[in-house]
PDB file of N, CA and C in Angstrom:
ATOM      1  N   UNK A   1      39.207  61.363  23.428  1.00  0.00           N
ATOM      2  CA  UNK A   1      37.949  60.819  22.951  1.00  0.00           C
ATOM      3  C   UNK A   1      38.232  59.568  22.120  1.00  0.00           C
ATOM      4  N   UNK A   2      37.532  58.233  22.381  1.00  0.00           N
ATOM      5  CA  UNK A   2      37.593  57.315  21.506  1.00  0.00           C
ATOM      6  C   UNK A   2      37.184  57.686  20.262  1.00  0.00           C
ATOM      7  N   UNK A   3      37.665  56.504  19.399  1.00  0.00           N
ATOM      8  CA  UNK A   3      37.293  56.432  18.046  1.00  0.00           C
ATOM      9  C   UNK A   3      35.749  56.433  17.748  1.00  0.00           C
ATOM     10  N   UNK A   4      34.798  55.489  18.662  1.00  0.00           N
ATOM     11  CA  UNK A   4      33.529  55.054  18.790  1.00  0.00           C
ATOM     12  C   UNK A   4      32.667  56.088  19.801  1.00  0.00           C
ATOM     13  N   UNK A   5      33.245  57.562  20.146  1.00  0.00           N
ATOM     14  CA  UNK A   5      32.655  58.331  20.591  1.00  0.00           C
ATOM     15  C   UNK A   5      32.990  59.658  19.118  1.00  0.00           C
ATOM     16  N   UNK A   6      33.458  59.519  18.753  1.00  0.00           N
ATOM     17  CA  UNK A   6      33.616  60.292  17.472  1.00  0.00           C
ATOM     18  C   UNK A   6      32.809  59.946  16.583  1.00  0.00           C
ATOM     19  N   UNK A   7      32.544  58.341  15.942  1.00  0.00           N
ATOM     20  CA  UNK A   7      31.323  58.100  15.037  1.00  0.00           C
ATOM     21  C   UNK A   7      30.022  58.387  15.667  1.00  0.00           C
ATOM     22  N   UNK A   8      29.490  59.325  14.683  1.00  0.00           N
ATOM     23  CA  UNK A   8      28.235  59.444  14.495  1.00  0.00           C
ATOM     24  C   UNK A   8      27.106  59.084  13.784  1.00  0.00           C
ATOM     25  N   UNK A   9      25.973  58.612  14.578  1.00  0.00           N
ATOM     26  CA  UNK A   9      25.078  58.236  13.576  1.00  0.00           C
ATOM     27  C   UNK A   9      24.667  58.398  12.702  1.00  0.00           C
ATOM     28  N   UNK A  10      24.286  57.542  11.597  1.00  0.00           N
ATOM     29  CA  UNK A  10      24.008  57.874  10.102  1.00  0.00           C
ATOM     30  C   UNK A  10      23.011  58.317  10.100  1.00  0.00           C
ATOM     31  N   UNK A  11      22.119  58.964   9.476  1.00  0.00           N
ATOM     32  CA  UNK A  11      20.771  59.741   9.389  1.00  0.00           C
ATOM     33  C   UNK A  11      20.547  59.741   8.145  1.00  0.00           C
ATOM     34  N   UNK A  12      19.547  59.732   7.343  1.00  0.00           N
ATOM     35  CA  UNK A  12      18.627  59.680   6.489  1.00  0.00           C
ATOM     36  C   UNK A  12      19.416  60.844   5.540  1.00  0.00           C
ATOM     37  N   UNK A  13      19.542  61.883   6.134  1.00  0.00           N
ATOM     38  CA  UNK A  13      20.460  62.789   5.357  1.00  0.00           C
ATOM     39  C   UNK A  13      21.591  62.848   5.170  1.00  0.00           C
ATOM     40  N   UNK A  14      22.330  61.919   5.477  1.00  0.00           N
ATOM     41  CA  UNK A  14      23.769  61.016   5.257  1.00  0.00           C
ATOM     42  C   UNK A  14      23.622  60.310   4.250  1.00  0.00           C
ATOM     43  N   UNK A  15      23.174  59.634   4.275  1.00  0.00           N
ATOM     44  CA  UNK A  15      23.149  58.407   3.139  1.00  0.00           C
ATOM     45  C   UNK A  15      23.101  59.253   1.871  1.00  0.00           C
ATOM     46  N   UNK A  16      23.669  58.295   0.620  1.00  0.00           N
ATOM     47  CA  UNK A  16      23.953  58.088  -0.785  1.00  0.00           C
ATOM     48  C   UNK A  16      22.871  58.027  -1.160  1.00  0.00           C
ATOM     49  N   UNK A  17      22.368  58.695  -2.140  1.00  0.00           N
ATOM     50  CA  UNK A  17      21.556  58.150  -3.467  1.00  0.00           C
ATOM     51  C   UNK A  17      22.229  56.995  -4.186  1.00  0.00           C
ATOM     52  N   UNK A  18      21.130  56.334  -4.575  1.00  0.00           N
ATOM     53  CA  UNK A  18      21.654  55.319  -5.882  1.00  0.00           C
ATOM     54  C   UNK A  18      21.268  56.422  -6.923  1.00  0.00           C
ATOM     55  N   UNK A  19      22.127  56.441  -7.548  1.00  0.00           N
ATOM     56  CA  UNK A  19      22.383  57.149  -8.908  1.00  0.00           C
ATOM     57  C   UNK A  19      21.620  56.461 -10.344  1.00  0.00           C
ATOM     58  N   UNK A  20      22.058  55.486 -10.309  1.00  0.00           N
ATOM     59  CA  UNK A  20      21.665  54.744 -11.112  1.00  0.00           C
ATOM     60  C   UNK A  20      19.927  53.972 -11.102  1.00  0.00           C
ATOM     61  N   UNK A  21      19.075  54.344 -12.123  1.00  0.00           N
ATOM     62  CA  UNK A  21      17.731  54.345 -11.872  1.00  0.00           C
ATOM     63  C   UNK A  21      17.351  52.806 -12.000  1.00  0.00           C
ATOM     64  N   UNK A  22      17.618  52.192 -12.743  1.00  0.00           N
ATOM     65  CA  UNK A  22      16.917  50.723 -12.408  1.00  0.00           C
ATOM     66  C   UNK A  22      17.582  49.872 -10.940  1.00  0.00           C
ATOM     67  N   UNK A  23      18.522  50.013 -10.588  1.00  0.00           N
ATOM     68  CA  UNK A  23      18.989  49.562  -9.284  1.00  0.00           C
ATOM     69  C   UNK A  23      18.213  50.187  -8.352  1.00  0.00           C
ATOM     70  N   UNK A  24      18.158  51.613  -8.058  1.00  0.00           N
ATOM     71  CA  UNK A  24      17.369  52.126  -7.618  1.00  0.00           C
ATOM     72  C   UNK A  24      15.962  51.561  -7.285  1.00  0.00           C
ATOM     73  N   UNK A  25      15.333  51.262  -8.230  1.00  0.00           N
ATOM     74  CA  UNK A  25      14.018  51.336  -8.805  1.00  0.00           C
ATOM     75  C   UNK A  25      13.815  49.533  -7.928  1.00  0.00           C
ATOM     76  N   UNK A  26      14.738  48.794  -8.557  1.00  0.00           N
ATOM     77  CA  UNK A  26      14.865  47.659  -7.625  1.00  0.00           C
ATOM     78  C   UNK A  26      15.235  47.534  -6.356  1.00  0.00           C
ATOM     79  N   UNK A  27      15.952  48.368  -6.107  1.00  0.00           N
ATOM     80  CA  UNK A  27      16.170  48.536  -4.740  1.00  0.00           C
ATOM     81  C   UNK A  27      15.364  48.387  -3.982  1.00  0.00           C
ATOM     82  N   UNK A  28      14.448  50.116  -4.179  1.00  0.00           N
ATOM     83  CA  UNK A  28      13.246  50.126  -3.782  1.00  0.00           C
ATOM     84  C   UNK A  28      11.810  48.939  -3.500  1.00  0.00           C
ATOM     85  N   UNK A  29      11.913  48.177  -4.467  1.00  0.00           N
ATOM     86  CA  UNK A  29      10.837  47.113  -5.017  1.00  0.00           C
ATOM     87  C   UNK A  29      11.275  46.124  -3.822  1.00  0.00           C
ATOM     88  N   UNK A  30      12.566  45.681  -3.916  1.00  0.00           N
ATOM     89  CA  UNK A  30      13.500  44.610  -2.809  1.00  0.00           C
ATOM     90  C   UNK A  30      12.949  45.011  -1.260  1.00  0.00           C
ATOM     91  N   UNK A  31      13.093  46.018  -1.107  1.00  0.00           N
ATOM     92  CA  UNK A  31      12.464  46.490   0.175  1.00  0.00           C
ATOM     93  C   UNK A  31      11.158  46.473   0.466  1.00  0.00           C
ATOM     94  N   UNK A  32      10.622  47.572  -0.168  1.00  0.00           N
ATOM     95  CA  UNK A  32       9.048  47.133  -0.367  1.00  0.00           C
ATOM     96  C   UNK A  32       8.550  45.127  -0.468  1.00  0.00           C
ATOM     97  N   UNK A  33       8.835  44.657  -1.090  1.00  0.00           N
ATOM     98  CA  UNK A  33       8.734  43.063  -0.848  1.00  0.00           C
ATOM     99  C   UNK A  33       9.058  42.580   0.583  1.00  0.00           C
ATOM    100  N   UNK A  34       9.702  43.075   0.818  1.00  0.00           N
ATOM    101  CA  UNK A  34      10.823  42.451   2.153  1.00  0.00           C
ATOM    102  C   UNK A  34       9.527  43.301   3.508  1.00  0.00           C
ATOM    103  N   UNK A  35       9.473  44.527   3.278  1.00  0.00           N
ATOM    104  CA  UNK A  35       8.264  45.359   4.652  1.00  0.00           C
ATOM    105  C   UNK A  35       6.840  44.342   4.167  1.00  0.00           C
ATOM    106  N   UNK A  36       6.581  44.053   2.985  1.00  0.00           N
ATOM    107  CA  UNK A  36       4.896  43.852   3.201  1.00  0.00           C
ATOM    108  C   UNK A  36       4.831  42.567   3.969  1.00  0.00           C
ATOM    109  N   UNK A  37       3.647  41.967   4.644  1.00  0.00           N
ATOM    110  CA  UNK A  37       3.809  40.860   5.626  1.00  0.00           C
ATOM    111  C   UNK A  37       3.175  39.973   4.889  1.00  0.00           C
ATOM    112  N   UNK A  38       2.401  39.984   3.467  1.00  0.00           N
ATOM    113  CA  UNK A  38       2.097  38.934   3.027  1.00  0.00           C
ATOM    114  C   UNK A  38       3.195  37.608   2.448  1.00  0.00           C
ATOM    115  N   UNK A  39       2.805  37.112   1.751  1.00  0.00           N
ATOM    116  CA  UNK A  39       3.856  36.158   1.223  1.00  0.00           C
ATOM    117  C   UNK A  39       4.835  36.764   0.254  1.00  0.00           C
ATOM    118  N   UNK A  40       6.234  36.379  -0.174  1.00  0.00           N
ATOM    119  CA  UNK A  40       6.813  37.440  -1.139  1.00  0.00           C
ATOM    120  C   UNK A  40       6.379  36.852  -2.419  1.00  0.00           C
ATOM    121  N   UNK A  41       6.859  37.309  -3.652  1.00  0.00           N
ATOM    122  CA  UNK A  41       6.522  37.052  -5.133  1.00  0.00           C
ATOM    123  C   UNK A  41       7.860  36.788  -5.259  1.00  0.00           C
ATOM    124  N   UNK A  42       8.123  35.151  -5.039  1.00  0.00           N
ATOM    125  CA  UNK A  42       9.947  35.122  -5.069  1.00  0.00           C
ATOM    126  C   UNK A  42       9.918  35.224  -6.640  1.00  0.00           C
ATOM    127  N   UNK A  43       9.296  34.880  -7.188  1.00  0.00           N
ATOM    128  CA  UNK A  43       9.083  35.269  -9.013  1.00  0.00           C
ATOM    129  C   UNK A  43       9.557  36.470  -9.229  1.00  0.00           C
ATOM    130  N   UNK A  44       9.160  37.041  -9.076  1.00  0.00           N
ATOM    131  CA  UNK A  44      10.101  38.795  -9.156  1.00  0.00           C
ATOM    132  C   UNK A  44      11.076  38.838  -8.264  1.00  0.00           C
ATOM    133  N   UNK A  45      11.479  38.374  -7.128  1.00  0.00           N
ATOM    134  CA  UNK A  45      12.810  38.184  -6.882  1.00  0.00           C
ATOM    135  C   UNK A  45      13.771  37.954  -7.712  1.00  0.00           C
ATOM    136  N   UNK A  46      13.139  36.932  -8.048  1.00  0.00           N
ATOM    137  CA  UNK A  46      14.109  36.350  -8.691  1.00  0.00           C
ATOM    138  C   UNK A  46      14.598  36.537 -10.201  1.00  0.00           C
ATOM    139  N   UNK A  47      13.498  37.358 -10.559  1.00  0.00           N
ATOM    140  CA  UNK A  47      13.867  38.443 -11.963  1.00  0.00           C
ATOM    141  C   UNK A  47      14.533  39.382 -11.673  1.00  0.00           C
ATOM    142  N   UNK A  48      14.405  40.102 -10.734  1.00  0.00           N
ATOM    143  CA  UNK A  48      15.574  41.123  -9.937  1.00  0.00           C
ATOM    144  C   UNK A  48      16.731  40.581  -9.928  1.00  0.00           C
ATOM    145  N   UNK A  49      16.941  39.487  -9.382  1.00  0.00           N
ATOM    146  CA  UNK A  49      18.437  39.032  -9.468  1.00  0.00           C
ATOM    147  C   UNK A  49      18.840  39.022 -10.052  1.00  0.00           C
ATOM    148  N   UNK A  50      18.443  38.086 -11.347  1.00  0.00           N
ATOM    149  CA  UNK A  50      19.377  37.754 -13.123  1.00  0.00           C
ATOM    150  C   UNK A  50      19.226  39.178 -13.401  1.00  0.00           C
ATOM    151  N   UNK A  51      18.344  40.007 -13.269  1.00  0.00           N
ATOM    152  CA  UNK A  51      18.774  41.109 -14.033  1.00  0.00           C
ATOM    153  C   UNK A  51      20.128  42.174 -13.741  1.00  0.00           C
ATOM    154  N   UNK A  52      20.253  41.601 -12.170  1.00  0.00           N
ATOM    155  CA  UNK A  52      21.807  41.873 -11.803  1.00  0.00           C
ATOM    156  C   UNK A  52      22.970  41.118 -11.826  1.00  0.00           C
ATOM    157  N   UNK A  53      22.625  39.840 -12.404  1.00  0.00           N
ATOM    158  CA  UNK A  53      23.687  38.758 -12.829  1.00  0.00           C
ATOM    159  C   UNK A  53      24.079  38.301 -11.272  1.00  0.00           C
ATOM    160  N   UNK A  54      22.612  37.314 -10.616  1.00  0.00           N
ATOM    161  CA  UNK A  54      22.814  37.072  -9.279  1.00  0.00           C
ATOM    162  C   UNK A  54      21.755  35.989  -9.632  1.00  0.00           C
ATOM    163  N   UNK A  55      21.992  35.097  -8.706  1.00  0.00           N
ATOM    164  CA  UNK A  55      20.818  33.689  -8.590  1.00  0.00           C
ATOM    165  C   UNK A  55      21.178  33.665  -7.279  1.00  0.00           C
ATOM    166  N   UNK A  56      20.102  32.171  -6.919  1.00  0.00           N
ATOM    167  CA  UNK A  56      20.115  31.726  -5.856  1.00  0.00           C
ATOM    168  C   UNK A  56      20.444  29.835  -5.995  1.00  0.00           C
ATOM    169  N   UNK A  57      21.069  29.764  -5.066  1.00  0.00           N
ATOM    170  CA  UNK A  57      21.454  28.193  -5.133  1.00  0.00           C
ATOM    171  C   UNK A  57      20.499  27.114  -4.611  1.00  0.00           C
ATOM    172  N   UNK A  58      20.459  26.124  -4.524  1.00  0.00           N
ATOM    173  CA  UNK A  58      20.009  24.735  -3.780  1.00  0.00           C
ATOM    174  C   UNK A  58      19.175  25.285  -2.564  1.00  0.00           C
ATOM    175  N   UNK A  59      20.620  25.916  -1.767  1.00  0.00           N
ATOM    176  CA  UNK A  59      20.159  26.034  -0.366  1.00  0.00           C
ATOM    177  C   UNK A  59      19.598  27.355  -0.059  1.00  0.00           C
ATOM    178  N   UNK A  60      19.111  28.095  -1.567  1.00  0.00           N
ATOM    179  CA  UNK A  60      19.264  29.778  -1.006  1.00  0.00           C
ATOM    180  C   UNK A  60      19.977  30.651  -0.783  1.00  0.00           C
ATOM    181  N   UNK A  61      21.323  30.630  -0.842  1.00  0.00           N
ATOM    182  CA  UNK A  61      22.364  32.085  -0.925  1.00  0.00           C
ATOM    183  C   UNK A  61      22.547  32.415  -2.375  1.00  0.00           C
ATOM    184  N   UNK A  62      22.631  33.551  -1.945  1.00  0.00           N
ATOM    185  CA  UNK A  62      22.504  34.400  -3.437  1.00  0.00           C
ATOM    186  C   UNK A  62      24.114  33.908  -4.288  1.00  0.00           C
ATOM    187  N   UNK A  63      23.976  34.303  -4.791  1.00  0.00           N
ATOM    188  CA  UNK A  63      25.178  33.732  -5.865  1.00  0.00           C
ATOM    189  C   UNK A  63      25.701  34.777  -7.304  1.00  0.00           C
ATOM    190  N   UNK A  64      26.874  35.093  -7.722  1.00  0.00           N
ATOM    191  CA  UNK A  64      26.688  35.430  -8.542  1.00  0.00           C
ATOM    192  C   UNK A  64      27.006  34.846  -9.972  1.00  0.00           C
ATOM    193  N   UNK A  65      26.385  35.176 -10.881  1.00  0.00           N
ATOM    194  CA  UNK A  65      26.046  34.177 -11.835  1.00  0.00           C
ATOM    195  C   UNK A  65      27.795  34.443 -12.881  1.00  0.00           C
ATOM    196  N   UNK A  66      28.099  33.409 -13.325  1.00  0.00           N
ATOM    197  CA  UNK A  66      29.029  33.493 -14.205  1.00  0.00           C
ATOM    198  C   UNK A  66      28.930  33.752 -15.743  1.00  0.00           C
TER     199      UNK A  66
END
């Protein structure tokens, strides 16, 4: 049996908790922003980020802040 007939798909009941509640909590929010189809609130994006010591540059890639 290959290697790639041995992995199995991940399922919902596989996956990790985030442990940690404000990552979490943003996590969640990051996603939720990202599914709704209106415009995003890059304003709270972008408070999400610094609050993880992350920006965004010129061109838009995330970055992490020094």
């Amino acid at each position: 049996m290959t290697q790639m007939r041995r992995i199995r798909k991940q399922s919902a009941s596989d996956s990790k908790r985030i442990r940690n509640g404000q990552i979490r909590r943003d996590f969640k929010r990051l996603l939720a922003i990202i599914a709704d189809p209106r415009e995003p609130d890059y304003s709270e994006v972008e408070a999400i980020a610094k609050r993880h010591a992350l920006y965004f540059d010129e061109k838009g890639a995330v970055r992490e802040a020094k």
